[in-house]
C-alpha atoms as a PDB file:
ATOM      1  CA  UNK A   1      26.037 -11.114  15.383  1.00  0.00           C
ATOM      2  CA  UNK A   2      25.640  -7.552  14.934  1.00  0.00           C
ATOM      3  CA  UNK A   3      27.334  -4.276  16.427  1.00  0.00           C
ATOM      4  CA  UNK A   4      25.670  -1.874  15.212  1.00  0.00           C
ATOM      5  CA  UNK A   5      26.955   1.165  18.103  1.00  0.00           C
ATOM      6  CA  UNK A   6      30.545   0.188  17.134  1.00  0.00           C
ATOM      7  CA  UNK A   7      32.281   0.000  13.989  1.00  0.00           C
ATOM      8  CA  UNK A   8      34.481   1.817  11.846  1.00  0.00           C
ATOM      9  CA  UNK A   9      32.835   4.239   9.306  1.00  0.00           C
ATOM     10  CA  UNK A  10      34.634   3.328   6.070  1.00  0.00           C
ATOM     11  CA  UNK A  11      33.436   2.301   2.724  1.00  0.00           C
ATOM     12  CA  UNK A  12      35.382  -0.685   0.843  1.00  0.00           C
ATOM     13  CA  UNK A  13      37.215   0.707  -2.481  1.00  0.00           C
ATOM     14  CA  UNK A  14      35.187  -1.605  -4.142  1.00  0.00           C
ATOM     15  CA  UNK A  15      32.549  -3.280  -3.052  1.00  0.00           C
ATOM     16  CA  UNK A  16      31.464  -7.220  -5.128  1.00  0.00           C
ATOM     17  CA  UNK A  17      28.411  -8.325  -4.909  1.00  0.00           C
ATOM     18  CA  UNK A  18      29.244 -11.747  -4.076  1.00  0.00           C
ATOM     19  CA  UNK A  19      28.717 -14.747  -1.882  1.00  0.00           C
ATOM     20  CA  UNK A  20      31.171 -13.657   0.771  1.00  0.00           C
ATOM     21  CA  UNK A  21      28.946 -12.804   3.393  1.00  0.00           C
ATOM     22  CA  UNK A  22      27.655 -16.654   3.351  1.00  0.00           C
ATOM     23  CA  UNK A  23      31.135 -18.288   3.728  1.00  0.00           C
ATOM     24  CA  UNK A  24      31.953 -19.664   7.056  1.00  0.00           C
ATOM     25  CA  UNK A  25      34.651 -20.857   8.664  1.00  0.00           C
ATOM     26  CA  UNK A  26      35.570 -24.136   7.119  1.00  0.00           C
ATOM     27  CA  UNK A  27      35.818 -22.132   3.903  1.00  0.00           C
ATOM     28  CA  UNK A  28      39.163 -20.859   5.335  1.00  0.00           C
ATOM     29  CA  UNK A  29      40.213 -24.430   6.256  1.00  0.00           C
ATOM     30  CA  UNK A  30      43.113 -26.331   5.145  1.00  0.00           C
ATOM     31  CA  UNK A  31      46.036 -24.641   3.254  1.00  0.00           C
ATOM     32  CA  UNK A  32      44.676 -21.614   1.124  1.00  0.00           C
ATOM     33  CA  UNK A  33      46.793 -18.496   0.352  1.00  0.00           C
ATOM     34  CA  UNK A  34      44.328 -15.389   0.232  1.00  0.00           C
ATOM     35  CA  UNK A  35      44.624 -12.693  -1.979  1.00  0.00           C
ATOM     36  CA  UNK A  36      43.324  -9.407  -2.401  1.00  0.00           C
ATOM     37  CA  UNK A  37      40.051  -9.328  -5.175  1.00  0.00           C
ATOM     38  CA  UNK A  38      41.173  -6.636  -6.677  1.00  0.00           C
ATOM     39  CA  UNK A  39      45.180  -6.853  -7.706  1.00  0.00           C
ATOM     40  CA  UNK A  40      45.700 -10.670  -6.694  1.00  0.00           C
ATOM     41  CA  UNK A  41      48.415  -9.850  -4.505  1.00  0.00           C
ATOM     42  CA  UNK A  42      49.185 -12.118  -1.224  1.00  0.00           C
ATOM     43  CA  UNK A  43      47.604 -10.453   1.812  1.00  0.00           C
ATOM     44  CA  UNK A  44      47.236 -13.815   4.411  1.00  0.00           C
ATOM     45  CA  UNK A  45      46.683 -17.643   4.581  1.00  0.00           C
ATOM     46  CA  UNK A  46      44.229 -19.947   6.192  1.00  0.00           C
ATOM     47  CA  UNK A  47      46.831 -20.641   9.062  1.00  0.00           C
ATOM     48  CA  UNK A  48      47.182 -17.463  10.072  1.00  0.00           C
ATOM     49  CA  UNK A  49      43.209 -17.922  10.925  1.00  0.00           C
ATOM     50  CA  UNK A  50      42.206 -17.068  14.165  1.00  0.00           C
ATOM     51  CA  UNK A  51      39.028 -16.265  16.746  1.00  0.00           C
ATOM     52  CA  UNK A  52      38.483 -13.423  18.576  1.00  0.00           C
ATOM     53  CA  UNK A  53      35.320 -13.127  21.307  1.00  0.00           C
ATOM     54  CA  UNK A  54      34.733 -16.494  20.054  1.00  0.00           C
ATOM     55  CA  UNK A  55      34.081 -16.105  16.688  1.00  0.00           C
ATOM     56  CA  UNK A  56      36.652 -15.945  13.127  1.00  0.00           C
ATOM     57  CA  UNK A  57      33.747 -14.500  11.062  1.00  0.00           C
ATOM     58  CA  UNK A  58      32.216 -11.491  12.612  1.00  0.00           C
ATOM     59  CA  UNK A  59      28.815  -9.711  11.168  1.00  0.00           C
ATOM     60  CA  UNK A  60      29.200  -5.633  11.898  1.00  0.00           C
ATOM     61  CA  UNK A  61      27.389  -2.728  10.865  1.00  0.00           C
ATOM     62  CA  UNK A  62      28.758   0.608  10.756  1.00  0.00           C
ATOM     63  CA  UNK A  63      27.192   4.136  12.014  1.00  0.00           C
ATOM     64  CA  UNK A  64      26.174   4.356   8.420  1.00  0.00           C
ATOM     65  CA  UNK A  65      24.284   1.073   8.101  1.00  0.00           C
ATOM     66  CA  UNK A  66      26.776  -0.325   6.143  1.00  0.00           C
ATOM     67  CA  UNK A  67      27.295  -4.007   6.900  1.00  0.00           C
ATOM     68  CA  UNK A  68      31.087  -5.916   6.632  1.00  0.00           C
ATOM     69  CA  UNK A  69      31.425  -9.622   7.028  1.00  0.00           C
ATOM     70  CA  UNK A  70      35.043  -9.532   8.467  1.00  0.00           C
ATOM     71  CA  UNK A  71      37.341 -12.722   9.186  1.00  0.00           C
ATOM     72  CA  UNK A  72      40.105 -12.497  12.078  1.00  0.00           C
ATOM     73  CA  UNK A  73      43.908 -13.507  11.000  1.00  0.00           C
ATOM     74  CA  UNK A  74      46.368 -13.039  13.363  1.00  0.00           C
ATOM     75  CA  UNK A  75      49.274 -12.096  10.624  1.00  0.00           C
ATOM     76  CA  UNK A  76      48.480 -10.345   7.068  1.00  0.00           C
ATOM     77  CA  UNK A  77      51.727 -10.119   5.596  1.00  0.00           C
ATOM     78  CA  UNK A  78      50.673  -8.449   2.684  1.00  0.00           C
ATOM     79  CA  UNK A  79      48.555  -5.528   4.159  1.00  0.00           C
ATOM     80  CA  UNK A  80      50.268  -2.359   5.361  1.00  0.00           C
ATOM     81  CA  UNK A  81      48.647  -0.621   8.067  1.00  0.00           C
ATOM     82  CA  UNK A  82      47.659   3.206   7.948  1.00  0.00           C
ATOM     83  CA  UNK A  83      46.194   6.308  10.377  1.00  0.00           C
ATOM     84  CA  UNK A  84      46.336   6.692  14.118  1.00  0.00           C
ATOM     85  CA  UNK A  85      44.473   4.234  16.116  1.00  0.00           C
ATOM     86  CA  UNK A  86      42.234   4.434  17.456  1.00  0.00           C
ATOM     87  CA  UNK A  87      39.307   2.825  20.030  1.00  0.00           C
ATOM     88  CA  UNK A  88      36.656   5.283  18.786  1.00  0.00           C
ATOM     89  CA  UNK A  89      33.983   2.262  17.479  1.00  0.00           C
ATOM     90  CA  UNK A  90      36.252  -0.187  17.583  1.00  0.00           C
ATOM     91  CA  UNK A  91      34.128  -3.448  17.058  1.00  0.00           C
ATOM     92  CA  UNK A  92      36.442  -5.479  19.374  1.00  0.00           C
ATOM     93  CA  UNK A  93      36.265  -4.469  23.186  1.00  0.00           C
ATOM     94  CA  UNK A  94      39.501  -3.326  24.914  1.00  0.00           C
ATOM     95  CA  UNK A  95      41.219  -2.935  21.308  1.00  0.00           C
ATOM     96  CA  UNK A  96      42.359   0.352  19.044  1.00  0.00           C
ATOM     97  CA  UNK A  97      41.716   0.498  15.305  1.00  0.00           C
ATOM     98  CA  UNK A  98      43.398   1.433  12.340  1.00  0.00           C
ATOM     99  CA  UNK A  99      43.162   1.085   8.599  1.00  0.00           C
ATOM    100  CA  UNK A 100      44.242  -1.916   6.611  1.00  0.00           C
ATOM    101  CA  UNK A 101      45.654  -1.731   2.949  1.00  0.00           C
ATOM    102  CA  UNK A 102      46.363  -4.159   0.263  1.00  0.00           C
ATOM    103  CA  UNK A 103      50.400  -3.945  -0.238  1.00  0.00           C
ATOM    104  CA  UNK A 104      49.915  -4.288  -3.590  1.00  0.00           C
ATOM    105  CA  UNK A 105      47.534  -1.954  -4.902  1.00  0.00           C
ATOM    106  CA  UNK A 106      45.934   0.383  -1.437  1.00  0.00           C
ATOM    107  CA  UNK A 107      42.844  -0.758  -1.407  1.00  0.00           C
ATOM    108  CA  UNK A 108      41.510  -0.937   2.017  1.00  0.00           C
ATOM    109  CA  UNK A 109      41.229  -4.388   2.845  1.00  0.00           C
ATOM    110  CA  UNK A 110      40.226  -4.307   6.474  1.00  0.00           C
ATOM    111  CA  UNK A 111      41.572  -2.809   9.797  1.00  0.00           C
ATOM    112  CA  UNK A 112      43.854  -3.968  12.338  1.00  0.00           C
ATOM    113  CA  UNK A 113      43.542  -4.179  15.764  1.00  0.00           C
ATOM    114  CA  UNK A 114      46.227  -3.187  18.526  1.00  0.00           C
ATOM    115  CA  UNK A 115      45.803  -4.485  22.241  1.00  0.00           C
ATOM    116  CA  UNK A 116      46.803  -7.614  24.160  1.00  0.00           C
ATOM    117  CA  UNK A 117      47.317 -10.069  21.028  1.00  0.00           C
ATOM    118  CA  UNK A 118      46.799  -8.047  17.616  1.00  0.00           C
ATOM    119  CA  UNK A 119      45.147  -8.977  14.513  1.00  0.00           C
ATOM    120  CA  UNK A 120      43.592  -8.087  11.244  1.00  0.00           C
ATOM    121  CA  UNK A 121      39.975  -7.850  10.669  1.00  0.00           C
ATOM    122  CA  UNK A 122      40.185  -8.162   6.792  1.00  0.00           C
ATOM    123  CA  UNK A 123      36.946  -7.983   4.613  1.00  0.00           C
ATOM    124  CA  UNK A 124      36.003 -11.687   3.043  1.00  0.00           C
ATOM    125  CA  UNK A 125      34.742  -9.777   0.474  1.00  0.00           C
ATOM    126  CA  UNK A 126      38.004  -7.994  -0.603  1.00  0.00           C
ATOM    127  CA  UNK A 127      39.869 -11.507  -0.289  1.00  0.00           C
ATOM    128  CA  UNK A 128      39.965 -14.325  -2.971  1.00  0.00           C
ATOM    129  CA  UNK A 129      41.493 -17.512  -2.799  1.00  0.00           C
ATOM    130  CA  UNK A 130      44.851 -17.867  -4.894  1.00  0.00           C
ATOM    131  CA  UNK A 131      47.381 -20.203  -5.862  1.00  0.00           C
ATOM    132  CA  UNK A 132      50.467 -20.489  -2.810  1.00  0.00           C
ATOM    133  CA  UNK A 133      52.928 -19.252  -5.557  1.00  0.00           C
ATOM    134  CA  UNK A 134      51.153 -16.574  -6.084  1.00  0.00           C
ATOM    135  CA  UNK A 135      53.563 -13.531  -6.297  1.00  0.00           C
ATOM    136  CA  UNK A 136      53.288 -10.958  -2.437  1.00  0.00           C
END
């Protein structure tokens, strides 16, 4: 599914050419710490998985035509969140926006979303699976 009246206007700090926007939801299953591509520190886990409008994975593309293949986690632990939010093309109806950051090295990772239950919208493609003992 694509939004493509609604979404953020921001452009990943670095963008891999990978196999990320393929992945589905069963590649989040079972116990996997997730990390961020670019430092390796702890941003979330596959428990902390969860679906909003009926989907984990969402498909969006921004004003600019850039596309992000986002995954929904109700606690990111190792993200700090920046900016005013904001419901200005927020992707998610009745919820405000605001940036995302790796706490490890700034990178945007994603946004998170205030309203009724929050949660992170976190790029697949800035996330790599890493070992649980993986320093956060």
């Amino acid at each position: 599914m694509t939004d493509v009246d609604s979404p953020p206007g921001v452009v990943p700090v670095k963008q891999r050419q990978t196999q990320a926007r393929t992945r589905r939801q069963e590649d989040f299953s079972g116990e996997q710490q997730l990390c961020c591509v670019i430092c390796r520190h702890a941003i979330t886990s596959s428990r902390d998985a969860t679906v909003r409008q009926g989907n984990h994975f969402h498909d969006r593309t921004n004003p600019d035509g850039r596309r992000f293949l986002i995954a929904c986690f109700q606690n990111a632990p190792g993200c700090f969140v920046s900016g005013n939010s904001t419901a200005i093309h927020s992707w998610f109806t009745g919820y405000h926006w605001s940036f995302a950051h790796c706490a490890g090295c700034s990178c945007q990772i994603g946004w998170h979303y205030s309203g009724e239950q929050p949660f992170f919208g976190l790029m697949v493609e800035q996330l790599v699976e890493c070992a649980g003992d993986q320093a956060g």
